[in-house]
Protein backbone atom coordinates (compact mmCIF):
# COMPACT_ATOMS: atom_id res chain seq x y z
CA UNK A 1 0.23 -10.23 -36.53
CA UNK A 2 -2.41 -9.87 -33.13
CA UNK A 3 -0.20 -10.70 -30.18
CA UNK A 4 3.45 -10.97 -31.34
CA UNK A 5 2.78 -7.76 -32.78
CA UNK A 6 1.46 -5.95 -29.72
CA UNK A 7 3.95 -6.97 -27.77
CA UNK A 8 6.28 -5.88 -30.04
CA UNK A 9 4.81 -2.33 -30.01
CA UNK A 10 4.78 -2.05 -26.34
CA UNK A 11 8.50 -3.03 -25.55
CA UNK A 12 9.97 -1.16 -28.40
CA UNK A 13 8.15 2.28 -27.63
CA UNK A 14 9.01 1.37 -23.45
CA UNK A 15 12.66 2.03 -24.74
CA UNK A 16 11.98 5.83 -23.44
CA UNK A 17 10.73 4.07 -20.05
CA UNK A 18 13.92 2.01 -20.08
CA UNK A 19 15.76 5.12 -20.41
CA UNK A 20 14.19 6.64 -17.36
CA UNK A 21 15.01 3.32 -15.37
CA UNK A 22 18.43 3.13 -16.32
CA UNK A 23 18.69 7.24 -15.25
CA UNK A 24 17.09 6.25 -11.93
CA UNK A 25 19.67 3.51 -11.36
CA UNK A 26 22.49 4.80 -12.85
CA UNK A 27 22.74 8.14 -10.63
CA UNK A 28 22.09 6.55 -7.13
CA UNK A 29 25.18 4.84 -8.46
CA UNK A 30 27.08 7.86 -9.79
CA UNK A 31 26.63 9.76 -6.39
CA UNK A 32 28.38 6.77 -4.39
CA UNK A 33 31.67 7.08 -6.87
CA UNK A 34 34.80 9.12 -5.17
CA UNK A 35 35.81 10.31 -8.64
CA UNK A 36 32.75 11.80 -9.06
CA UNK A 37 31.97 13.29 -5.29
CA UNK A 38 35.76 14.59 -5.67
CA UNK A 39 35.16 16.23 -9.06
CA UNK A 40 32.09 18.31 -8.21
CA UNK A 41 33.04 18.62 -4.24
CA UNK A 42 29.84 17.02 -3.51
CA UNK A 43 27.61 18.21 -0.07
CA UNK A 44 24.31 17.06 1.01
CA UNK A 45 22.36 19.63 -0.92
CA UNK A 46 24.13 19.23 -4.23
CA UNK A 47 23.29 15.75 -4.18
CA UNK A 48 19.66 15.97 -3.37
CA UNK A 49 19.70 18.65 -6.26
CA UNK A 50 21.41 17.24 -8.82
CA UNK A 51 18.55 14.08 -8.20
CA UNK A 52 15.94 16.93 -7.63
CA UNK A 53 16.35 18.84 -10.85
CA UNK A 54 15.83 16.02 -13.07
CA UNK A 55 12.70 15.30 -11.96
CA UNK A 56 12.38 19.26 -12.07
CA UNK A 57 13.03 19.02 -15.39
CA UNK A 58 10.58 15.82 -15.85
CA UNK A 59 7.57 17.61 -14.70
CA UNK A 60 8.05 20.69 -17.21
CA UNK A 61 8.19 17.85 -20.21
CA UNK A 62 5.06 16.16 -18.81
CA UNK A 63 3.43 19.14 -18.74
CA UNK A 64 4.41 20.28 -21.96
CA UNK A 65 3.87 15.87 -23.64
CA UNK A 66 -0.49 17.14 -23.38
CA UNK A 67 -0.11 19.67 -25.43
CA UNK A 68 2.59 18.43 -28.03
CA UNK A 69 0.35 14.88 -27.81
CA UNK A 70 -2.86 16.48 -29.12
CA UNK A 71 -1.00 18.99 -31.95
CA UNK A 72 1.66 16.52 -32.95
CA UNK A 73 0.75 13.21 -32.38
CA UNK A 74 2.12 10.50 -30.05
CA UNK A 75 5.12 9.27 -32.25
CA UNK A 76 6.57 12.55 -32.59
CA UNK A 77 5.89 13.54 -28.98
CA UNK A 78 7.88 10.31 -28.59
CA UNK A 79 10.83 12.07 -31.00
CA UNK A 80 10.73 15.47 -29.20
CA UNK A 81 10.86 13.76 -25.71
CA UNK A 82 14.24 11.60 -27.49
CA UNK A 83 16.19 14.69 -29.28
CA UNK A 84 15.82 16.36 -25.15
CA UNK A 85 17.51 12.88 -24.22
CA UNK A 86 20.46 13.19 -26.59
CA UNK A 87 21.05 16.80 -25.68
CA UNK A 88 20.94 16.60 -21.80
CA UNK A 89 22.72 13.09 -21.75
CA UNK A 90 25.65 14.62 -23.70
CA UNK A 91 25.53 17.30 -21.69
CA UNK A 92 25.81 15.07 -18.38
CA UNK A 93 28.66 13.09 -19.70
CA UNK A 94 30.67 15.93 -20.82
CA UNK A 95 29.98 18.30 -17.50
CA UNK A 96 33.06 19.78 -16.55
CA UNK A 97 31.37 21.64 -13.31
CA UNK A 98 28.69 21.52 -11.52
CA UNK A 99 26.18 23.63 -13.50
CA UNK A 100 26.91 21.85 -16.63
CA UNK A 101 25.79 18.56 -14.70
CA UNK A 102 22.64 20.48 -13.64
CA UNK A 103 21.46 21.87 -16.82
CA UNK A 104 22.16 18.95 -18.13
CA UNK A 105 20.08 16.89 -15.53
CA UNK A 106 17.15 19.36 -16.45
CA UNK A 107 17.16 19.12 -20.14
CA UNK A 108 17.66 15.08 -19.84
CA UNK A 109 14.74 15.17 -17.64
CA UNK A 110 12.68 17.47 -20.26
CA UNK A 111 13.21 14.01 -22.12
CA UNK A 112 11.93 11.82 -19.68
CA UNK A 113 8.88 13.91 -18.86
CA UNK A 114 7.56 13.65 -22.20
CA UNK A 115 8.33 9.80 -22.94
CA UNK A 116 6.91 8.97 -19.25
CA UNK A 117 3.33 10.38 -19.85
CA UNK A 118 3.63 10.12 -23.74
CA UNK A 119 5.06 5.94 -23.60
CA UNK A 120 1.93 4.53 -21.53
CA UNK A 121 -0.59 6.88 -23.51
CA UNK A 122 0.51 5.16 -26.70
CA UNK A 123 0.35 1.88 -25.21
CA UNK A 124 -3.02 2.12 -24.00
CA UNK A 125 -4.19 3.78 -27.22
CA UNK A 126 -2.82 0.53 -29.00
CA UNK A 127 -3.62 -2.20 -26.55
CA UNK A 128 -6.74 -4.89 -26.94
CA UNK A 129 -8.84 -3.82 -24.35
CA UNK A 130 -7.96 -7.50 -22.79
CA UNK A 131 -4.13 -7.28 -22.59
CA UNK A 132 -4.15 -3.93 -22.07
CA UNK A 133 -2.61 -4.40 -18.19
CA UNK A 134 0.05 -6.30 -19.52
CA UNK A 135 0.78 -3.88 -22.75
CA UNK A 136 0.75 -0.97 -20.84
CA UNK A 137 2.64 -2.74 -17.53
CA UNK A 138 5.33 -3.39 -19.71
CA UNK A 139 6.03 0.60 -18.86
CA UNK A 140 7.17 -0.58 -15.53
CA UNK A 141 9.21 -3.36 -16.71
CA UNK A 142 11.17 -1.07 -18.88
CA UNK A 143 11.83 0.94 -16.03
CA UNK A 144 13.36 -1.88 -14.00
CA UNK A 145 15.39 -3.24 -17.23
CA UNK A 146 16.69 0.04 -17.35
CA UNK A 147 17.27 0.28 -13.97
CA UNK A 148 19.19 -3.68 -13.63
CA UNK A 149 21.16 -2.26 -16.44
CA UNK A 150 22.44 1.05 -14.56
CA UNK A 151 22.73 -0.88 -11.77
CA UNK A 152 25.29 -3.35 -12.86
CA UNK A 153 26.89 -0.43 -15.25
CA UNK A 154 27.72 1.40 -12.60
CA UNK A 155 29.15 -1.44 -10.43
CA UNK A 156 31.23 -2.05 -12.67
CA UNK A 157 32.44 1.37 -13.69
CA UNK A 158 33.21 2.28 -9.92
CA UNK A 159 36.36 0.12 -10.49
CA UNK A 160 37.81 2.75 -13.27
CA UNK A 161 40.18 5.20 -11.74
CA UNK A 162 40.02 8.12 -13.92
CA UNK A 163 36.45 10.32 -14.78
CA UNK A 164 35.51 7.76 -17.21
CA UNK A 165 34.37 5.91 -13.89
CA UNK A 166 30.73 8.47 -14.24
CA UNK A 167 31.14 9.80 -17.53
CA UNK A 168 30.89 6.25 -19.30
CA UNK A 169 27.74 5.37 -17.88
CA UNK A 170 26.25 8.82 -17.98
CA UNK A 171 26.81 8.79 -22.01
CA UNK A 172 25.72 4.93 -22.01
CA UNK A 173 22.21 7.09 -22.00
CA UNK A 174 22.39 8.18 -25.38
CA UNK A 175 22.34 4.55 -26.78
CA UNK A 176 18.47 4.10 -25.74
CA UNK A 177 17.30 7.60 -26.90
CA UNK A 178 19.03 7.15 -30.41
CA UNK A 179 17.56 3.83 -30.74
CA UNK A 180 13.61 5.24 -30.06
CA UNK A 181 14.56 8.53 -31.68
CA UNK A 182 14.89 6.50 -34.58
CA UNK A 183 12.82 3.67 -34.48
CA UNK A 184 9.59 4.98 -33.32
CA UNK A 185 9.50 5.83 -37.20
CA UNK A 186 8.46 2.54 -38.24
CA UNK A 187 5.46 2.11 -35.56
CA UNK A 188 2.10 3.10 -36.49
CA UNK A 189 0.21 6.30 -35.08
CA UNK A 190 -2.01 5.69 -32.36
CA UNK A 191 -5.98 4.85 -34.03
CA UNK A 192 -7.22 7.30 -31.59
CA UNK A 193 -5.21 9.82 -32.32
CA UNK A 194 -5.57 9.26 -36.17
CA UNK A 195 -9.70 9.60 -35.71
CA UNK A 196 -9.36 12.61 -33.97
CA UNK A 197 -7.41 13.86 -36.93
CA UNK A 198 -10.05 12.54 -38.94
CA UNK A 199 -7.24 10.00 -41.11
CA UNK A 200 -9.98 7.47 -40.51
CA UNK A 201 -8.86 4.93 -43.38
CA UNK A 202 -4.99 5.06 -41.94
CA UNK A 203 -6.87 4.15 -38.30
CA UNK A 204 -8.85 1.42 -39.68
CA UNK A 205 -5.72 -0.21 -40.97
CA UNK A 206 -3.95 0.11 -37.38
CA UNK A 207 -6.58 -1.05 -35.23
CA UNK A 208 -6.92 -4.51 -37.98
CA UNK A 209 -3.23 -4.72 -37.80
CA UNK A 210 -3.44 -4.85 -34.01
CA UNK A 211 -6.04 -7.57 -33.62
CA UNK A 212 -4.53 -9.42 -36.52
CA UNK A 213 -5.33 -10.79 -39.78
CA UNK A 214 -7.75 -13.78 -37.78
CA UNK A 215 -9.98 -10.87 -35.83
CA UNK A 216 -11.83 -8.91 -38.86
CA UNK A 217 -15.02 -9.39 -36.90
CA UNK A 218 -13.73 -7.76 -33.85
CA UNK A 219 -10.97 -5.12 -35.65
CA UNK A 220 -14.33 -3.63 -37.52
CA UNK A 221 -16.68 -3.87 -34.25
CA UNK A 222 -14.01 -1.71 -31.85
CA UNK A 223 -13.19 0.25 -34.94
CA UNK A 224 -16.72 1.31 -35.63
CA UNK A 225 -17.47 2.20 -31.41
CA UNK A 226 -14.29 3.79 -31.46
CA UNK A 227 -14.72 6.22 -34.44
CA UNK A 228 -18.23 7.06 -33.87
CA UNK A 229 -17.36 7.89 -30.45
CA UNK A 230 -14.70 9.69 -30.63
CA UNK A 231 -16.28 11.92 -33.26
CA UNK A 232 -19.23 12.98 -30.70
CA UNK A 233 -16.11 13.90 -28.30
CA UNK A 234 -14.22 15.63 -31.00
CA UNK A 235 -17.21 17.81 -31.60
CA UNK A 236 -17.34 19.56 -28.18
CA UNK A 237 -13.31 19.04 -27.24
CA UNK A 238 -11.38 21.73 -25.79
CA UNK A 239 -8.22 22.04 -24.45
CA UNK A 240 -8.71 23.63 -21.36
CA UNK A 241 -7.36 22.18 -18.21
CA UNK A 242 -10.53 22.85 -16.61
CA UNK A 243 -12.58 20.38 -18.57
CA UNK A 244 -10.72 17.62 -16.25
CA UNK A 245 -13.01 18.89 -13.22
CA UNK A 246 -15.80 20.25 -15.33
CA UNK A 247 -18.25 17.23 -14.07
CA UNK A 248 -18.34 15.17 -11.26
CA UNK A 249 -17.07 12.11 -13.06
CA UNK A 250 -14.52 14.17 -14.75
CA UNK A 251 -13.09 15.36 -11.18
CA UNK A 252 -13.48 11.66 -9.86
CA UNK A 253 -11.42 10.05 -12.67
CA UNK A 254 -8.37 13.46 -12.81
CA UNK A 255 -8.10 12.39 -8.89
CA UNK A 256 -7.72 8.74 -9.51
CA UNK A 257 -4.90 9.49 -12.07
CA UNK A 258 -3.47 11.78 -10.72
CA UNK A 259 -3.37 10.19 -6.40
CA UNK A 260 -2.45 6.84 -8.37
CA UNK A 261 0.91 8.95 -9.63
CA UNK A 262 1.35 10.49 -6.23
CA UNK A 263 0.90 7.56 -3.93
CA UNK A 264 3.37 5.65 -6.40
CA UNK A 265 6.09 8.28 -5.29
CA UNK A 266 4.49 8.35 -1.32
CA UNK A 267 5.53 4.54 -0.95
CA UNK A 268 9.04 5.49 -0.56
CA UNK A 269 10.66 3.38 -3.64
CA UNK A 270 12.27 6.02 -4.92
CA UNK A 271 14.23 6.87 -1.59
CA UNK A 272 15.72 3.11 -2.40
CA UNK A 273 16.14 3.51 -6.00
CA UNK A 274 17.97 7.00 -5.96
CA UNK A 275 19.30 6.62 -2.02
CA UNK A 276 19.92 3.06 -1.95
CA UNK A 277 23.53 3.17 -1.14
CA UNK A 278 23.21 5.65 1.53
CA UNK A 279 20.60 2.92 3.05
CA UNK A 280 22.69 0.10 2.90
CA UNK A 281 25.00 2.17 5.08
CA UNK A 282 22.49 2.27 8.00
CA UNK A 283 22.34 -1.36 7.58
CA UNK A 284 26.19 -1.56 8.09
CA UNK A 285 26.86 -2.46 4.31
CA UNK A 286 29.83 0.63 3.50
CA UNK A 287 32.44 0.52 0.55
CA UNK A 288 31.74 -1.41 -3.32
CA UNK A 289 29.17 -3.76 -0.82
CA UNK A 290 26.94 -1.09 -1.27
CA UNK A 291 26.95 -0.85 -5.04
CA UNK A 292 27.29 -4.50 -4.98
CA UNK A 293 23.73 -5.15 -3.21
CA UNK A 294 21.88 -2.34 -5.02
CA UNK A 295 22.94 -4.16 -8.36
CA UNK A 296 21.52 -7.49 -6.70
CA UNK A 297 18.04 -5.29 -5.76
CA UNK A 298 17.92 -3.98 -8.96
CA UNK A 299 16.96 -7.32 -10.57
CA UNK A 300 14.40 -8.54 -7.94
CA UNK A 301 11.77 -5.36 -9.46
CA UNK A 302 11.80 -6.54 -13.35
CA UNK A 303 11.48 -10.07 -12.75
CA UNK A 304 8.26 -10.01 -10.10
CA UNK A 305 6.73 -7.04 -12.17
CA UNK A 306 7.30 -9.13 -15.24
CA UNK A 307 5.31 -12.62 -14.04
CA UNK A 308 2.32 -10.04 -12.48
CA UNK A 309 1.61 -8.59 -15.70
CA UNK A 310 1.63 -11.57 -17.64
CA UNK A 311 -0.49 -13.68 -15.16
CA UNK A 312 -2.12 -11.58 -12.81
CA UNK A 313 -2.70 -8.08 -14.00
CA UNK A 314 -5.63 -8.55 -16.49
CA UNK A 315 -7.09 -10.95 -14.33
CA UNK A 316 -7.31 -9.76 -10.87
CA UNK A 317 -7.49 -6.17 -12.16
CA UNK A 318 -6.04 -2.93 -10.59
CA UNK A 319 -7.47 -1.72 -7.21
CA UNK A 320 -6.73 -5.01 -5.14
CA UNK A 321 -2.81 -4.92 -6.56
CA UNK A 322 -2.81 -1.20 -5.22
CA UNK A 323 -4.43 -2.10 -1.59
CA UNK A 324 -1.78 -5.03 -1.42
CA UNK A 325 1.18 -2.53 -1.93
CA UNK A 326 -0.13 -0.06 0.36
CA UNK A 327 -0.92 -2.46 3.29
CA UNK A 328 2.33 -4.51 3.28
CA UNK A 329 4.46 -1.42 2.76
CA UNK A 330 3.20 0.41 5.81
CA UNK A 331 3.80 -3.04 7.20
CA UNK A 332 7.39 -2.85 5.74
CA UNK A 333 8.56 0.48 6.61
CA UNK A 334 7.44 -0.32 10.09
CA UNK A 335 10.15 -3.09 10.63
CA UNK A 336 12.52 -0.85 8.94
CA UNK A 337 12.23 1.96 10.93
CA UNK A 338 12.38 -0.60 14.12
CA UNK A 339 15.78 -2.35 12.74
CA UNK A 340 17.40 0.98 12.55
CA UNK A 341 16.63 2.75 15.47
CA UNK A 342 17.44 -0.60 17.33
CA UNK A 343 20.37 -1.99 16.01
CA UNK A 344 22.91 1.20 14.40
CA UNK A 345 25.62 0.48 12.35
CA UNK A 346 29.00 -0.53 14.56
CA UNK A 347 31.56 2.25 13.92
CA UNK A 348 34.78 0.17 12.53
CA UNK A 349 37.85 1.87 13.52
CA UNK A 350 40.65 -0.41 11.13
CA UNK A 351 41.31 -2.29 14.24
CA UNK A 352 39.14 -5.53 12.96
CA UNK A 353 36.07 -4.90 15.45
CA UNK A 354 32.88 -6.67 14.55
CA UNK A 355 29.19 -6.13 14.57
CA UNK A 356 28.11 -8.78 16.50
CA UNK A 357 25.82 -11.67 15.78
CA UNK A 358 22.85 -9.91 16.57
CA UNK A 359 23.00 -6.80 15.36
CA UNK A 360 24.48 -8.75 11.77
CA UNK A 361 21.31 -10.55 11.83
CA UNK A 362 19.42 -7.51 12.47
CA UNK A 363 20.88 -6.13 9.34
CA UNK A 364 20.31 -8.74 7.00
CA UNK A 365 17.05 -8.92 7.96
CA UNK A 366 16.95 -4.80 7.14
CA UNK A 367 18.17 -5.28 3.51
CA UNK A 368 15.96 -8.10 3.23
CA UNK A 369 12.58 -5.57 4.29
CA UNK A 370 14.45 -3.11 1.14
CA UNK A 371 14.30 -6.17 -1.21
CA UNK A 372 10.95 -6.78 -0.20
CA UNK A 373 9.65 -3.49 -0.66
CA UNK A 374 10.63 -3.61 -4.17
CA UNK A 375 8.80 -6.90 -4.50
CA UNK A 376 5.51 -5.50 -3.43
CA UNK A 377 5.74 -2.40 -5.37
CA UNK A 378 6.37 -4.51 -8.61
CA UNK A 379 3.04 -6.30 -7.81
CA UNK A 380 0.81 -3.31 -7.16
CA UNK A 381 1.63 0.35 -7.54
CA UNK A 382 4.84 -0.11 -10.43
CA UNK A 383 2.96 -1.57 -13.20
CA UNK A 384 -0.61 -0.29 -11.88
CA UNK A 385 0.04 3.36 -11.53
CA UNK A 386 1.13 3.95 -15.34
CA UNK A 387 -2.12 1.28 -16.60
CA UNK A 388 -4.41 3.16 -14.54
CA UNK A 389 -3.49 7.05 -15.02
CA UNK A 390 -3.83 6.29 -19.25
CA UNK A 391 -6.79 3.98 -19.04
CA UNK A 392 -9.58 6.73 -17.23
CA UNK A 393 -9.80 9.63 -19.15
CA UNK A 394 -12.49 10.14 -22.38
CA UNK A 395 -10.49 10.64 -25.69
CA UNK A 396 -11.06 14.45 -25.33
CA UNK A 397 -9.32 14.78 -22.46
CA UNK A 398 -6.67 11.35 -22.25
CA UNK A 399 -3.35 13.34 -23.43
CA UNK A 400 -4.14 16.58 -21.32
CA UNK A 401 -5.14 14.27 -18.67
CA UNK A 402 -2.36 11.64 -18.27
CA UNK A 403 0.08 14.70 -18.61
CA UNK A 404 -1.65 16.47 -15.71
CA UNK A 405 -1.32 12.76 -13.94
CA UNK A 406 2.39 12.28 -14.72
CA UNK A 407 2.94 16.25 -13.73
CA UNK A 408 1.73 15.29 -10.17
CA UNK A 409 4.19 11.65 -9.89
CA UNK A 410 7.35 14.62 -11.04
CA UNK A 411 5.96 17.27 -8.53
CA UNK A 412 6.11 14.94 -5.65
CA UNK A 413 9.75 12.61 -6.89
CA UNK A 414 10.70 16.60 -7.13
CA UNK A 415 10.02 16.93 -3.19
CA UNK A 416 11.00 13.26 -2.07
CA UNK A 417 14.15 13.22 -4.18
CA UNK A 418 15.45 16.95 -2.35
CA UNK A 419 14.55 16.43 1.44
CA UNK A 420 15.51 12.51 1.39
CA UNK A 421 19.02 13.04 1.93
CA UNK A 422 18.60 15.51 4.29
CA UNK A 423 15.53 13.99 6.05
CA UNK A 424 18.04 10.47 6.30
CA UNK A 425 20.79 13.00 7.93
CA UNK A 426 19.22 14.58 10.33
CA UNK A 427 16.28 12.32 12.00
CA UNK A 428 17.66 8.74 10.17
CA UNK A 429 15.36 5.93 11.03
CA UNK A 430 12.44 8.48 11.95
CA UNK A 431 12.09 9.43 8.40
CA UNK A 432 10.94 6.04 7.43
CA UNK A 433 7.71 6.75 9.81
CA UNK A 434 6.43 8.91 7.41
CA UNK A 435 6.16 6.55 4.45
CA UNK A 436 4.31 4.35 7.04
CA UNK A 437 1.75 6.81 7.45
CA UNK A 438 1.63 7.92 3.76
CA UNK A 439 0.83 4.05 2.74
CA UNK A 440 -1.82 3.79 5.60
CA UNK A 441 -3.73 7.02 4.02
CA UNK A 442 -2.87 5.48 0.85
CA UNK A 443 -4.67 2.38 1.71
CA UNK A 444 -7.79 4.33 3.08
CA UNK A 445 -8.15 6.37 0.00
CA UNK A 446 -7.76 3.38 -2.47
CA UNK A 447 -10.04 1.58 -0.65
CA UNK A 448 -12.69 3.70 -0.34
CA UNK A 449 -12.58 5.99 -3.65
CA UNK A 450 -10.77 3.78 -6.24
CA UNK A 451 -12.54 2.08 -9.11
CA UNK A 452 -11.92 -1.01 -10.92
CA UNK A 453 -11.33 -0.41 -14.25
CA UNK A 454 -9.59 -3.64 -15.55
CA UNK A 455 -10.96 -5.21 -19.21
CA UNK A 456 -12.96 -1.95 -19.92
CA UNK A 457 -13.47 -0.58 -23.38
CA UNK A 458 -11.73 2.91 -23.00
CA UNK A 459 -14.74 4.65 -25.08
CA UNK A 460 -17.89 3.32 -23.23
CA UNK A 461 -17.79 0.93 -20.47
CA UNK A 462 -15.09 3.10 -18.91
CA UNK A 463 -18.05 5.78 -18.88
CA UNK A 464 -19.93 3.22 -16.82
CA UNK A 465 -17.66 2.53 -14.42
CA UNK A 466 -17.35 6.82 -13.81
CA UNK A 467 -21.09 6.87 -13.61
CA UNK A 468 -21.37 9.34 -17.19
CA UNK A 469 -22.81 8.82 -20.62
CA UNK A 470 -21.58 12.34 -22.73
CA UNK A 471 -22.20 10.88 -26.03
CA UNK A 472 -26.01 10.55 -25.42
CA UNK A 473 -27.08 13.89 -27.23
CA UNK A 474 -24.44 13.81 -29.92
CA UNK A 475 -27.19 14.44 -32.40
CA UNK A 476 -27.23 18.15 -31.84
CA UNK A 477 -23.39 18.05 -32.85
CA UNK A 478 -22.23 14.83 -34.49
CA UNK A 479 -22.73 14.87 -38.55
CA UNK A 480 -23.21 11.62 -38.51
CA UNK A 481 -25.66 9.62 -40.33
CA UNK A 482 -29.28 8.58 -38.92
CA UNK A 483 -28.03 5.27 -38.42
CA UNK A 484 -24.26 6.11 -36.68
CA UNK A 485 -26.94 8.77 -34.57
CA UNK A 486 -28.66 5.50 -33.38
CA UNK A 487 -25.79 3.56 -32.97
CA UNK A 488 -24.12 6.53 -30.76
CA UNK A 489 -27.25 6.64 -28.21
CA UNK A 490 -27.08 2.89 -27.98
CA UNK A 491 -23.17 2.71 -27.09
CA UNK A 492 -23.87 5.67 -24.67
């Protein structure tokens, strides 16, 4: 099987990522429909909430995806997260007022809380330590099928005259989450999590499965490190939160996860991807245009993030991806800023006026900085930020820790997603001046704290690169043989 296989595993499992992509696209949509502003009497506030409770909703599943991961098991954690998705989709399609529509947004994002920290935990936890960037990238390019998808949906659907214009691609949601609900059935359980159960046989099976039928040699080798090592962590795990500051390394790698999750939300993509329309409309871009253009940015994500992780990601690794974003989005959000404040949109009054050439050109070259933000974020903090948050933590502490990562990305899409609106009300182009200074800190911090971490084994060179070796006394609690004993101190 070996690579057909793994990819395989990685873009069938992303469907839960696809179905927070196509969420993400579909309601910046949704909110720029008249049937649907009419129906719920839409204002400022109920906008940035009904975009604001989702991701509510998506931090309480995240939170919740460490401890289901560690009792249930990743597939099932996978289930839970997709029976949430049928119930709050149905829920959002049906809404006949507002509350409905923001219980409904909760409980859908319940869904995508769990699949967003459970999806790249499974992929990592199945990935060949050398294609494990591209595996686990495929997270982000998920997202952005999911989000070309909603995209186009709801360009399309804005041309219905009745309520079917929102419901339709509101219930279109249910289609992914069936499909995973169902399907994830027929994927093996994660080796790691299958050691730590102690089904060692049924691990041994997956992890030769993964590296196919021509890689015994290699299958045994990484089978063997892996299930003696994860034994000596299974003998002194806990499941206290604390344990992910208990050391110094510990503390080093939960901030690395978890500021790799935050400064993904600080680089302002989201604004575009949930706000795009109201954008365009500084840019002088008003009416269908709008949807029209956010459809046509909604495909440039998918396709860069797709040739980075196949060519680049595994090779160059992950901290020089995230300086690049950081850098050239500061750089970005600079020229943004300046086009807006310098050139406002000309106020049309029916009578045929016209911006003029300048200000036109100014525009274009306005959208054109939005298209090329989502360019650079497909080549550093998009795939990156999901590789990176799964790939640091010890097996002890990887669910707890990659839900207490993907908590901190909801927390802070919670905060962006409620004052955008507003913020792009009242102060307009100033507001982009604070995503340039959040990517110039952002650059600073990755620069100076940020490991490389690309090509690592995830039980014992990732130790090295965090400076710790916890597996050297595992004599005094591991019942393993002499031999394994030996074996253990040498890994370590």
């Amino acid at each position: 099987m070996g690579l057909a296989y793994n990819i395989f595993l990685s873009v069938f499992s992303s469907l839960g990522a696809f179905l927070f992509g196509y969420d993400s696209g579909i309601i910046s949509s949704v909110l720029a429909m008249t049937q649907f502003r009419e129906q719920f009497n839409l204002r400022t506030d109920i906008e940035g909430a009904i975009v604001s409770t989702f991701a509510g909703g998506c931090f309480i599943g995240a939170a919740a995806s460490g401890w289901a991961n560690d009792k249930f098991g990743r597939k099932l954690t996978i289930q839970i997260g997709c029976v949430f998705g049928l119930w709050g989709c149905a829920m959002q399609a049906g809404a006949s007022n507002i509350a409905t529509m923001l219980v409904g947004r909760i409980i859908g994002g319940i869904s995508v809380g769990f699949l967003s920290a459970t999806v790249p935990l499974f992929n990592t936890e199945v990935s060949p330590p050398k294609i494990r960037g591209f595996l686990v990238g495929m997270t982000q390019q998920m997202i952005g099928f999911g989000f070309i998808t909603a995209n186009w949906v709801g360009y399309g659907c804005q041309y219905i005259s009745s309520d079917v214009s929102w419901r339709l691609p509101l219930g279109l949601q249910l289609v992914p989450a069936g499909l995973l609900l169902v399907g994830i059935q027929f994927l093996p359980n994660s080796p790691r999590w299958l050691l730590e159960v102690g089904r060692d046989d049924e691990a041994r099976q997956v992890v030769h499965k993964i590296h196919g039928s021509g890689n015994k040699v290699t299958a045994d080798e990484e089978f063997e490190e892996m299930r003696i090592t994860i034994r000596a962590e299974m003998a002194v795990k806990s499941s206290r939160i604390s344990d992910l500051w208990s050391t110094r390394s510990m503390t080093r790698r939960t901030l690395v996860a978890m500021g790799v999750q935050i400064m993904g939300q600080f680089t302002g993509i989201n604004v575009i991807n949930y706000f795009g329309p109201r954008m365009y409309e500084g840019l002088g871009i008003t009416g269908s245009r709008r949807l029209l253009v956010q459809g046509i940015y909604g495909a440039v994500g998918p396709i860069t993030n797709f040739f980075f992780i196949l060519f680049a990601l595994d090779k160059i690794g992950r901290k020089r991806p995230l300086q690049f974003g950081a850098g050239a989005l500061t750089i970005l959000f600079a020229i943004l800023a300046a086009i807006v404040a310098s050139f406002p949109p000309t106020v049309t009054d029916g009578s045929g006026i016209r911006e003029s050439a300048s200000t036109a050109a100014a525009h274009r070259a306005g959208v054109a900085m939005i298209f090329m933000m989502s360019i650079v974020f497909s080549l550093s903090f998009g795939p990156v930020s999901w590789v990176l948050a799964s790939e640091v933590f010890p097996t002890k502490t990887r669910a707890l820790g990659t839900s207490v990562a993907t908590c901190s990305n909801w927390a802070m899409n919670v905060m962006i997603s409620q004052v955008s609106p507003i913020g792009m009300d009242n102060i307009g182009w100033r507001f982009y001046l604070v995503f340039v200074a959040l990517n110039a800190v952002d650059f600073g911090l990755i620069s100076w704290y940020f490991p490389e971490t690309k090509g690592r084994n995830l039980e014992t060179e990732m130790d090295e690169v965090f400076g710790d070796h916890p597996h050297g006394n595992v004599s005094t609690h591991s019942p393993e043989s002499a031999s394994e004993k030996e074996r253990t101190t040498h890994v370590s």
